[in-house]
C-alpha atoms as a PDB file:
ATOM      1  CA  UNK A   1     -76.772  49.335  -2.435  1.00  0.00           C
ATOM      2  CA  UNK A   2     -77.212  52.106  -5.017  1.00  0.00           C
ATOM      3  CA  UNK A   3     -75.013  51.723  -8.062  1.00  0.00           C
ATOM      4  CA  UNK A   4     -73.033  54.853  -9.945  1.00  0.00           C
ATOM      5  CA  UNK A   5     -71.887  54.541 -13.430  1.00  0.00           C
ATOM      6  CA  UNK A   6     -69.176  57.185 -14.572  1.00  0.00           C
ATOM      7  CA  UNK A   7     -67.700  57.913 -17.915  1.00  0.00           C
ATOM      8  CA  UNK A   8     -63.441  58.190 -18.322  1.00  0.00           C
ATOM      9  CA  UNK A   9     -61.499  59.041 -20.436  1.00  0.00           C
ATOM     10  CA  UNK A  10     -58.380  56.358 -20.776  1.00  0.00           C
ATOM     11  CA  UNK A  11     -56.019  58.216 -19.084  1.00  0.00           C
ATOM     12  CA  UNK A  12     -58.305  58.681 -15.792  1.00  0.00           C
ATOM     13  CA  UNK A  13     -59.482  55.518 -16.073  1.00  0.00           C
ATOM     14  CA  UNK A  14     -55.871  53.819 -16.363  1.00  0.00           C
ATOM     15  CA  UNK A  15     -54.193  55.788 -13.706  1.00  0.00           C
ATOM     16  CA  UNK A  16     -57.590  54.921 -11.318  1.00  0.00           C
ATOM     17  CA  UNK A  17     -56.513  50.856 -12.283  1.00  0.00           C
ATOM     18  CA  UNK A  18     -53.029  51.404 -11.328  1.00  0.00           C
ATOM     19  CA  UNK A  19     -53.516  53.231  -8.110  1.00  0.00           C
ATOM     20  CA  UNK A  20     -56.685  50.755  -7.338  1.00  0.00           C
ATOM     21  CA  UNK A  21     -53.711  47.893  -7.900  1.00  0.00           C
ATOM     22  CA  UNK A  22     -50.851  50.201  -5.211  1.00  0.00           C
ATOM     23  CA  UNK A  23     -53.646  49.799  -2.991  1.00  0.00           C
ATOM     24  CA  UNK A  24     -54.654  46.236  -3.348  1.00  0.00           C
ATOM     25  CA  UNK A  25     -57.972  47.134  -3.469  1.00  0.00           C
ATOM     26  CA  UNK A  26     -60.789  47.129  -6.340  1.00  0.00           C
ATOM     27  CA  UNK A  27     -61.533  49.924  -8.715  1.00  0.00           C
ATOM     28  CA  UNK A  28     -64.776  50.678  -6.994  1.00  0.00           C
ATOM     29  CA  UNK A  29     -63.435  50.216  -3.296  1.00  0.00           C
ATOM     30  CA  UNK A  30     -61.078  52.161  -3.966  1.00  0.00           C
ATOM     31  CA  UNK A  31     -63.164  54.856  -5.310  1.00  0.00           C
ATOM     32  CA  UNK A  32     -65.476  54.836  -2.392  1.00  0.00           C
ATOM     33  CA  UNK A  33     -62.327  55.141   0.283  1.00  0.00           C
ATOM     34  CA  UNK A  34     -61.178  58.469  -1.825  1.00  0.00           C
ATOM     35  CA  UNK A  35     -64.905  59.604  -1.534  1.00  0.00           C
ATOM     36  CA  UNK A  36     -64.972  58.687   2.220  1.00  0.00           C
ATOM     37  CA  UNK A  37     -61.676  60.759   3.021  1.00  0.00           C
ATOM     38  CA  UNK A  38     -63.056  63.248   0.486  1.00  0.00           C
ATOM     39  CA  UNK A  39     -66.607  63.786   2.156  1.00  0.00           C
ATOM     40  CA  UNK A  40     -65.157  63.430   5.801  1.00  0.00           C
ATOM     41  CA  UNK A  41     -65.509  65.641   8.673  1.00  0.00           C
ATOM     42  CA  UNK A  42     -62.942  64.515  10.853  1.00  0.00           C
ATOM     43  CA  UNK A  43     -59.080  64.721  10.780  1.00  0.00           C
ATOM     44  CA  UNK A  44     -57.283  62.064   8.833  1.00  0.00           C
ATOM     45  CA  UNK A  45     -55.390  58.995  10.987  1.00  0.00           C
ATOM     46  CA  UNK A  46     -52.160  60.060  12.258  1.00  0.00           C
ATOM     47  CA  UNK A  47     -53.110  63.640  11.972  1.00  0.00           C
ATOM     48  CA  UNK A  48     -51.553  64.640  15.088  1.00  0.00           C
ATOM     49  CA  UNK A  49     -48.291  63.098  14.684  1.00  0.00           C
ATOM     50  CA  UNK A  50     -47.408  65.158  11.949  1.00  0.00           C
ATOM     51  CA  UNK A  51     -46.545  68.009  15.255  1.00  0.00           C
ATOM     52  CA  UNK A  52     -43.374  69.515  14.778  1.00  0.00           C
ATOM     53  CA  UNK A  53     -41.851  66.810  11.500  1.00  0.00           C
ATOM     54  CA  UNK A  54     -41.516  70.580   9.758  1.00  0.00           C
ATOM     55  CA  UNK A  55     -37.782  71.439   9.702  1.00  0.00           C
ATOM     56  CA  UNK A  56     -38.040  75.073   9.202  1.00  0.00           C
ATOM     57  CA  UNK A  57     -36.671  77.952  11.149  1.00  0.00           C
ATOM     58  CA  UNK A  58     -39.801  80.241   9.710  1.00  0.00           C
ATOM     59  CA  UNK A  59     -42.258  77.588  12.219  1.00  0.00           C
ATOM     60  CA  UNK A  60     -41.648  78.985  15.075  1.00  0.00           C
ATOM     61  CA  UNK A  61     -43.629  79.412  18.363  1.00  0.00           C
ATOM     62  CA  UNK A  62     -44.378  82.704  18.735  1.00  0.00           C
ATOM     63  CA  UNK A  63     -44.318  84.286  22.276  1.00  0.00           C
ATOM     64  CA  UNK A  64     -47.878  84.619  24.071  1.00  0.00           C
ATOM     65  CA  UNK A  65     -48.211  88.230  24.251  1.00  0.00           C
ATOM     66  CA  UNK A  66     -48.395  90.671  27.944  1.00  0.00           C
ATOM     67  CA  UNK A  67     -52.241  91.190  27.762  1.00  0.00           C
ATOM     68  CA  UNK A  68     -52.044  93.248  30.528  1.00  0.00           C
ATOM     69  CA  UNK A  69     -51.202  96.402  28.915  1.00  0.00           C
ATOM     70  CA  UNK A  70     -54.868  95.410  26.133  1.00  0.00           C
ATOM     71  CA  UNK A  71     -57.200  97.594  26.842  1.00  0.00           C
ATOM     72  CA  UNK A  72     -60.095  96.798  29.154  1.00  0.00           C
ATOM     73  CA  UNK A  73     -63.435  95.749  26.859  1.00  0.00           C
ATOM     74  CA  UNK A  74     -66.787  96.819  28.049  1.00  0.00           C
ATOM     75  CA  UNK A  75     -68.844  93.557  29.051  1.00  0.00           C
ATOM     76  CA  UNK A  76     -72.391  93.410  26.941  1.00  0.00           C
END
């Protein structure tokens, strides 16, 4: 497994320990799950449940509009 060797400076490299330690996890598996989530493609777990948690009045559904009056297009 290739190997990567990085230089910090103390206060990186202390607050990378401590969250490391939240996580329960080493400093280099921790590294490589923020790289994972970083480099990903796909939507993060428990994307989809975030639906409608805003309390806003501004999010609002907006009305699909009459596209019968839209002007017919010429098919190519």
């Amino acid at each position: 497994m290739p190997q990567l060797s990085l230089y910090l400076d103390d206060d990186i490299h202390r607050e990378l320990e401590a969250r490391a330690r939240i996580n329960n996890s080493s400093v280099s598996k921790f590294v490589v799950n923020v790289l994972k989530i970083h480099f990903s493609t796909g939507w993060l777990d428990g994307y989809q449940n975030i639906y409608g948690s805003i309390k806003d009045e501004s999010f609002v559904k907006h009305e699909t509009p009459d596209w019968s009056f839209d002007t017919r297009r010429v098919d190519l």
